[in-house]
Protein backbone atom coordinates (compact mmCIF):
# COMPACT_ATOMS: atom_id res chain seq x y z
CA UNK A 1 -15.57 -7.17 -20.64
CA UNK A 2 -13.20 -5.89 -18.29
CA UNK A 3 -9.48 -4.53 -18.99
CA UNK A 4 -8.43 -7.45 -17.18
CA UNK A 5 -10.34 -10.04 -19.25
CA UNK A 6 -8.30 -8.58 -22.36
CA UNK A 7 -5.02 -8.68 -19.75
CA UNK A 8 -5.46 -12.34 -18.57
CA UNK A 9 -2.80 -13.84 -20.81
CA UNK A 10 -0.29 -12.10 -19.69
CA UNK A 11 2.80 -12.26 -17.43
CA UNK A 12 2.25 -13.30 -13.73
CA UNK A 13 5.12 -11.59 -11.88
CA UNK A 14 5.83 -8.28 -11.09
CA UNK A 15 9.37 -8.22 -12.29
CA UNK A 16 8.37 -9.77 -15.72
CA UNK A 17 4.73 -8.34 -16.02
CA UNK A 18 4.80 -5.58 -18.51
CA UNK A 19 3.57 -2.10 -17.51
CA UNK A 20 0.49 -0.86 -19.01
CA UNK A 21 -1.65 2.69 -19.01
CA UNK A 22 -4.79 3.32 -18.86
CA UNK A 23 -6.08 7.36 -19.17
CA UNK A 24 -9.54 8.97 -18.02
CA UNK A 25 -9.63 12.51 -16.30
CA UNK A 26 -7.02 14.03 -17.84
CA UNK A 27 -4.37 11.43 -15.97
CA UNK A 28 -2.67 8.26 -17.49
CA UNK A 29 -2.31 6.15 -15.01
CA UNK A 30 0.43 3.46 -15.01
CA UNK A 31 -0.36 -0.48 -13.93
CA UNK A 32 0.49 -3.88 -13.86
CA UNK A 33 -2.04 -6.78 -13.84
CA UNK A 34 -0.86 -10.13 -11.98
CA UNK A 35 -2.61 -13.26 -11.98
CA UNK A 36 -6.06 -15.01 -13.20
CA UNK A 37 -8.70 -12.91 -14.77
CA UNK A 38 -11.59 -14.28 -12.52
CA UNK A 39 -11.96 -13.36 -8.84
CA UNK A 40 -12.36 -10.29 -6.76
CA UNK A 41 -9.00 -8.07 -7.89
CA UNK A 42 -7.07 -6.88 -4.97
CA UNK A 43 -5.78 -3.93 -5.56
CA UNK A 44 -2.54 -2.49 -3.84
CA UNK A 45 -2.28 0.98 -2.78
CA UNK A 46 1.51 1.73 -2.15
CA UNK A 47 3.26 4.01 0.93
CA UNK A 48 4.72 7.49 0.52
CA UNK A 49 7.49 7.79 -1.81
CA UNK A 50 6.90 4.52 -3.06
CA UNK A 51 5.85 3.51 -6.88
CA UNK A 52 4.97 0.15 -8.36
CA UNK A 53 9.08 -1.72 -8.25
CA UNK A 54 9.13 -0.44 -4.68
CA UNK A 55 6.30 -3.40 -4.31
CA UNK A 56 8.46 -6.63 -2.89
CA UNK A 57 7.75 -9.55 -5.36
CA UNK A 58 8.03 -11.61 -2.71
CA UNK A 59 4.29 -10.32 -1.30
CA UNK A 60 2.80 -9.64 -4.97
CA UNK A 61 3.48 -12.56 -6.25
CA UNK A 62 2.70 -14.67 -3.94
CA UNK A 63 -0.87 -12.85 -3.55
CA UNK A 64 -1.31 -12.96 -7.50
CA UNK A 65 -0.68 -16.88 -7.43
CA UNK A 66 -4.61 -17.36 -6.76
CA UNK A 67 -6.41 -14.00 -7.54
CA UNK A 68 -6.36 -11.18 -9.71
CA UNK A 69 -3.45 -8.35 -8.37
CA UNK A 70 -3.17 -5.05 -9.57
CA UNK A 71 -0.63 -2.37 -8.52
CA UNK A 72 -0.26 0.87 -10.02
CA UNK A 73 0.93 4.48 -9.34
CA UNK A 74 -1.34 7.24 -8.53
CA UNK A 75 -2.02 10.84 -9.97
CA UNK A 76 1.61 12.04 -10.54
CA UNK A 77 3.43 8.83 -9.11
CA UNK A 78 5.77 7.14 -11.07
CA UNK A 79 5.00 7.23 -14.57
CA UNK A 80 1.41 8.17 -14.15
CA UNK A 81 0.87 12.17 -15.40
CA UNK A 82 -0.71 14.72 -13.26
CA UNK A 83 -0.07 16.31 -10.54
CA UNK A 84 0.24 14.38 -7.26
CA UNK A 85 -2.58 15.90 -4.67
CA UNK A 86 -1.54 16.99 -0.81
CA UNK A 87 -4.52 15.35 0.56
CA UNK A 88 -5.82 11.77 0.84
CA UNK A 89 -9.36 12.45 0.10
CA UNK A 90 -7.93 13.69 -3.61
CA UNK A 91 -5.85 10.68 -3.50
CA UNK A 92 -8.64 8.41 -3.18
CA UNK A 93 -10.95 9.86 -5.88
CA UNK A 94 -8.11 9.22 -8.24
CA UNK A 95 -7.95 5.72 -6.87
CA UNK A 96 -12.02 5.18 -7.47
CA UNK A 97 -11.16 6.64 -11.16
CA UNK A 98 -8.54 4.12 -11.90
CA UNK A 99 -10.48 1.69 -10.91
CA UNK A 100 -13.43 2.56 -12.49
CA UNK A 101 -11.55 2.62 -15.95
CA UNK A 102 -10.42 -0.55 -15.13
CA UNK A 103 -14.00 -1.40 -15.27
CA UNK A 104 -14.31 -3.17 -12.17
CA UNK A 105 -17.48 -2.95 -9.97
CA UNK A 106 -16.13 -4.45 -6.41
CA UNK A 107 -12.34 -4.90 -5.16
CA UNK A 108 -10.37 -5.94 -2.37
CA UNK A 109 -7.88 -3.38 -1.17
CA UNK A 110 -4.54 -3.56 0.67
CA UNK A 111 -3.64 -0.17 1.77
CA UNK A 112 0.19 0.10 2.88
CA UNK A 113 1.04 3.19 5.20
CA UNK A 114 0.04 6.14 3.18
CA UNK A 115 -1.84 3.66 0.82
CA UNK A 116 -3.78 2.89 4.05
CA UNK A 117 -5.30 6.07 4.70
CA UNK A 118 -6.07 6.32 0.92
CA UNK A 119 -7.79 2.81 1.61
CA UNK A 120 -9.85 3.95 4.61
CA UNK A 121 -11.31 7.09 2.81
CA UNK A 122 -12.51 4.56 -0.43
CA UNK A 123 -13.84 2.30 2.26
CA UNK A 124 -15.51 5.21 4.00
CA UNK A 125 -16.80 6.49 0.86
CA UNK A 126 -17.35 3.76 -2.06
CA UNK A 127 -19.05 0.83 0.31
CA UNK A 128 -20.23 -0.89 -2.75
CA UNK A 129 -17.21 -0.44 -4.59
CA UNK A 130 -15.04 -2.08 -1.60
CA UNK A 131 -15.43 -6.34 -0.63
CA UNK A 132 -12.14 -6.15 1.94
CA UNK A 133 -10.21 -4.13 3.25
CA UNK A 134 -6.44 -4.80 4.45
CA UNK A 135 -4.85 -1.65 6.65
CA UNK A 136 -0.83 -2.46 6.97
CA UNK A 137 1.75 -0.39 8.93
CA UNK A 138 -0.90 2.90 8.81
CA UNK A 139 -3.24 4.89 11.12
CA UNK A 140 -6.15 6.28 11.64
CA UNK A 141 -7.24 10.20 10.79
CA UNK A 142 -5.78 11.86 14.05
CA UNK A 143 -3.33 8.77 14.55
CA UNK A 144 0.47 9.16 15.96
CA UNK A 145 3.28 9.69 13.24
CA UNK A 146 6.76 10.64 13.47
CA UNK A 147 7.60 10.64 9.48
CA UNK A 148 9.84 13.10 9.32
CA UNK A 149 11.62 12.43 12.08
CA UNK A 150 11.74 8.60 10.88
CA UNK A 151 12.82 9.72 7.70
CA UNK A 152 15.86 12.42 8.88
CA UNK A 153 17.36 9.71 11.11
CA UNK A 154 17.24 7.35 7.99
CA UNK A 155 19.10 9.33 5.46
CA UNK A 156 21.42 10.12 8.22
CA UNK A 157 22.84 6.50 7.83
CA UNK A 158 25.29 7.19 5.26
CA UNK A 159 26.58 3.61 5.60
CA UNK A 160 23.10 2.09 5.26
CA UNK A 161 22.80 0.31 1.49
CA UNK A 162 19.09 1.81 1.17
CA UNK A 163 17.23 4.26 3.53
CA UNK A 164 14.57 1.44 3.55
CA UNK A 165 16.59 -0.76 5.35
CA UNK A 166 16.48 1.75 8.44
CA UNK A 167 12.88 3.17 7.78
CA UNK A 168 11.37 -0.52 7.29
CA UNK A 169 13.63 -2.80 9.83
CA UNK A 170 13.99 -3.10 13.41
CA UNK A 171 17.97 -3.04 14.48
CA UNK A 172 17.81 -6.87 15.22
CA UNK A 173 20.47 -8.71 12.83
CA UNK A 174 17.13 -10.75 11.90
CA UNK A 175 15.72 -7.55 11.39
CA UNK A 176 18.41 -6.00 8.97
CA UNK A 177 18.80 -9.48 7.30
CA UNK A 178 14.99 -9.79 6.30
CA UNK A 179 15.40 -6.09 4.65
CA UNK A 180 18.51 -6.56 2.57
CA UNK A 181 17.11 -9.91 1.41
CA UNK A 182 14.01 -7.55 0.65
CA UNK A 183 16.28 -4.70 -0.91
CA UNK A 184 17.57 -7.28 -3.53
CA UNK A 185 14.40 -8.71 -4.27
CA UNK A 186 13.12 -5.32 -5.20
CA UNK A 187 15.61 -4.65 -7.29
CA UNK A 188 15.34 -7.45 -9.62
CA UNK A 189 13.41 -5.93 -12.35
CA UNK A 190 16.16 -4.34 -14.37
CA UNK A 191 14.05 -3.35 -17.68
CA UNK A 192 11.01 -0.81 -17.62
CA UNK A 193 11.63 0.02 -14.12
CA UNK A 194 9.13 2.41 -12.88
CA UNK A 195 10.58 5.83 -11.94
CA UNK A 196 11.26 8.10 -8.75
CA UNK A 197 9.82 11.73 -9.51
CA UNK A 198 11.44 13.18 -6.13
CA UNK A 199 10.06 15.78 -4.58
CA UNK A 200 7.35 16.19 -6.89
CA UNK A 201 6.06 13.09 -5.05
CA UNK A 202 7.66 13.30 -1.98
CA UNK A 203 6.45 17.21 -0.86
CA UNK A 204 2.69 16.44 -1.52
CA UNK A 205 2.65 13.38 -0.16
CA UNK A 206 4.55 14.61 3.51
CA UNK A 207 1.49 17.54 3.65
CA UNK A 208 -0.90 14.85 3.06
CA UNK A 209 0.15 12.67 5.37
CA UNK A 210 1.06 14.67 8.36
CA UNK A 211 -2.50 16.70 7.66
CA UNK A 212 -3.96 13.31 7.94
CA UNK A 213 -2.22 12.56 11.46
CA UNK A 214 -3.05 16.04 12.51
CA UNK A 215 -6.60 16.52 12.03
CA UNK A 216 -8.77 14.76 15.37
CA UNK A 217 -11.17 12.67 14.51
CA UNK A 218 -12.80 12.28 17.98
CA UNK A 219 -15.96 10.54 17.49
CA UNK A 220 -14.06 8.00 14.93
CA UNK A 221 -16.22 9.05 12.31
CA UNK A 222 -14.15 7.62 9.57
CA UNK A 223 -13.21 4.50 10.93
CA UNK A 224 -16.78 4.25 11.92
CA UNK A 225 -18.31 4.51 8.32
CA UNK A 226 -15.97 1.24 7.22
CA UNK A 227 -18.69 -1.63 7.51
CA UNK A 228 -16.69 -4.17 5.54
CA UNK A 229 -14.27 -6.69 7.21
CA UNK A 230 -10.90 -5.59 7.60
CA UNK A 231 -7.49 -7.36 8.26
CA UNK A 232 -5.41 -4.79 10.33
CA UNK A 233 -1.63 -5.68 10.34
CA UNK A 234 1.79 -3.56 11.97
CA UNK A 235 5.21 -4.12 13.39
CA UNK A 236 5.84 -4.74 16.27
CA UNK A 237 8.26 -1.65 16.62
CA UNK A 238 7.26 0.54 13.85
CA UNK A 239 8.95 4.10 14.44
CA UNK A 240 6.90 5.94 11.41
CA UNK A 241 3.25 4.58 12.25
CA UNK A 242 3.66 2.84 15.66
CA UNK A 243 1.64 -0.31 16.27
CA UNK A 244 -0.88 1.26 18.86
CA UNK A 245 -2.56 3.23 15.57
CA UNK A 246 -3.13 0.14 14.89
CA UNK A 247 -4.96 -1.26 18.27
CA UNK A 248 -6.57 2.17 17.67
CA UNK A 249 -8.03 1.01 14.51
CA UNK A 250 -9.15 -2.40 15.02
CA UNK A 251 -11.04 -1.37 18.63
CA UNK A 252 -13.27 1.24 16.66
CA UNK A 253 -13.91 -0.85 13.57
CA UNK A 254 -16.77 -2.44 13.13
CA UNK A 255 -15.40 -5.99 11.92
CA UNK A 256 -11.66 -6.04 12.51
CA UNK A 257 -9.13 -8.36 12.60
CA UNK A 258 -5.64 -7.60 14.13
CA UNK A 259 -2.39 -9.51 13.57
CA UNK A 260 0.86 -8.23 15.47
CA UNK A 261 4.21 -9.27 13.99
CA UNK A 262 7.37 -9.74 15.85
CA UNK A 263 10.49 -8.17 15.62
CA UNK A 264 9.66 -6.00 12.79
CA UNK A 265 9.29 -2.37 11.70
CA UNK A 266 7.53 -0.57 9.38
CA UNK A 267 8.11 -2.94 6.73
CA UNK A 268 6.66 -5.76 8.54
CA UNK A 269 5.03 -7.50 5.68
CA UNK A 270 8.08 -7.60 3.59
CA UNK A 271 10.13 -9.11 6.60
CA UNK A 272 7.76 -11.72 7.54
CA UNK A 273 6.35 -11.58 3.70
CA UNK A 274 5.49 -15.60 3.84
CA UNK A 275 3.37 -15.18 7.34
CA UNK A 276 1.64 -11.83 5.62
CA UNK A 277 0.62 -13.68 2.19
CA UNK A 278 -0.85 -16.69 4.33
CA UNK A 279 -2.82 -14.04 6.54
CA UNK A 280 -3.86 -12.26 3.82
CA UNK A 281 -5.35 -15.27 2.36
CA UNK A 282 -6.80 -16.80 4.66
CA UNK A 283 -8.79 -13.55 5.76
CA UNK A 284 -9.71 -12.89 1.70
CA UNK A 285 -10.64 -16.13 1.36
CA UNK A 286 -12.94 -16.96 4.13
């Protein structure tokens, strides 16, 4: 029996779903389960800075309508103890761990900017362990980033509600609608929100990233090593990860799939969040 056989009764959205802990390796890792007990899980793997309520219900729920959905915060993240590692091969071994105390034996995963390169490195690594794989607004080892760039002309939009809305949204009054319908959704859960440990988070997880971006990987090795089908989504005008990392990816993959969206930035599958959760399905599905 699983953990999520004993979780199966439980609440089905991420705003309502209570968060649980789980502890192996010295780290207590913090979850929620969404959805039916029986089916491959999909686990989420979230993007820098980000913890479980920075997740738009929207997406999760939607996903967790048909199939087992687990989000969670990694070493150090959140509520989850430890200390969070400045390197994404670190982050994924915590990600196999959690996992693996989970008890599960074969996942799908969705890998969200950072969370993608953590996703990549499991694929890479844990074949077995790995059904799917779904690579959203990231990049490749040795891909193009401009995060702290991104991130410097965010915050300096003092009149801007949330630095998301600049960092995820195109300029477009579609755009900038989407993302303060997203903002609100987010922001929903009012009790046993997760929390924001700052730079304790934030530091690490800048090295990690921009060493990730920085380090060639000529031959493609990693991307490469990923044999199992993969759903490769971006924006069409994402400033952080821009969308030719991901033309980059799906051309060297072995069995890629790439969807484009319009209009959108980083936080593409937020703003089109309906058209995501059908392409997601359909490519999990088939």
């Amino acid at each position: 029996m699983t953990e999520l056989d004993i979780l199966s009764k439980g609440a089905t959205t991420l705003e309502t779903a209570p968060t649980r802990y789980i502890e192996g390796r010295g780290i207590r890792f913090a979850y929620r389960h969404l959805g039916p007990s029986t089916g491959t899980p999909l686990v989420l793997l979230q993007h820098f800075s980000g913890n479980i309520d920075a997740w738009d219900p929207a997406v999760v729920n939607a996903l967790a309508a048909d199939r087992p959905v687990i989000v969670f915060d990694n070493t150090g993240v959140g509520r989850s103890t430890g200390q969070t590692p400045d390197n994404v091969a670190a982050m994924a071994q915590d990600a196999v761990t959690f996992i693996n105390l989970l008890g599960l034996s074969e996942v799908d995963l969705l890998g969200f900017s950072l969370g993608g390169f953590v996703a990549q490195q499991i694929a890479a690594e844990h074949g077995r362990l790995v059904r799917k794989l779904i690579l959203v607004g990231t990049a490749p080892k040795g891909g193009e980033e401009h995060l702290l760039a991104v991130l410097q002309e965010a915050f300096s939009q003092t009149d801007a509600p949330d630095p998301r809305l600049p960092l995820f949204f195109t300029k477009s009054s579609a755009s900038q609608s989407s993302g303060l319908a997203f903002l609100k959704r987010a922001k929903v859960r009012k009790d046993d929100r997760d929390t924001d440990n700052g730079s304790a988070v934030t530091d690490p997880q800048a090295k990690a990233l921009i060493t990730w971006c920085a380090t060639p990987d000529p031959e493609h090795a990693m991307l490469r090593a990923i044999r199992q089908p993969t759903l490769v989504v971006s924006g069409s005008n994402d400033t952080m990860l821009p969308a030719n990392n991901a033309y980059a990816m799906f051309k060297e993959l072995s069995n890629a799939q790439l969807v484009l969206y319009p209009d959108s930035g980083h936080g593409a599958l937020f703003q089109h969040h309906d058209t995501f959760v059908s392409h997601v399905r359909t490519f999990l599905d088939a």
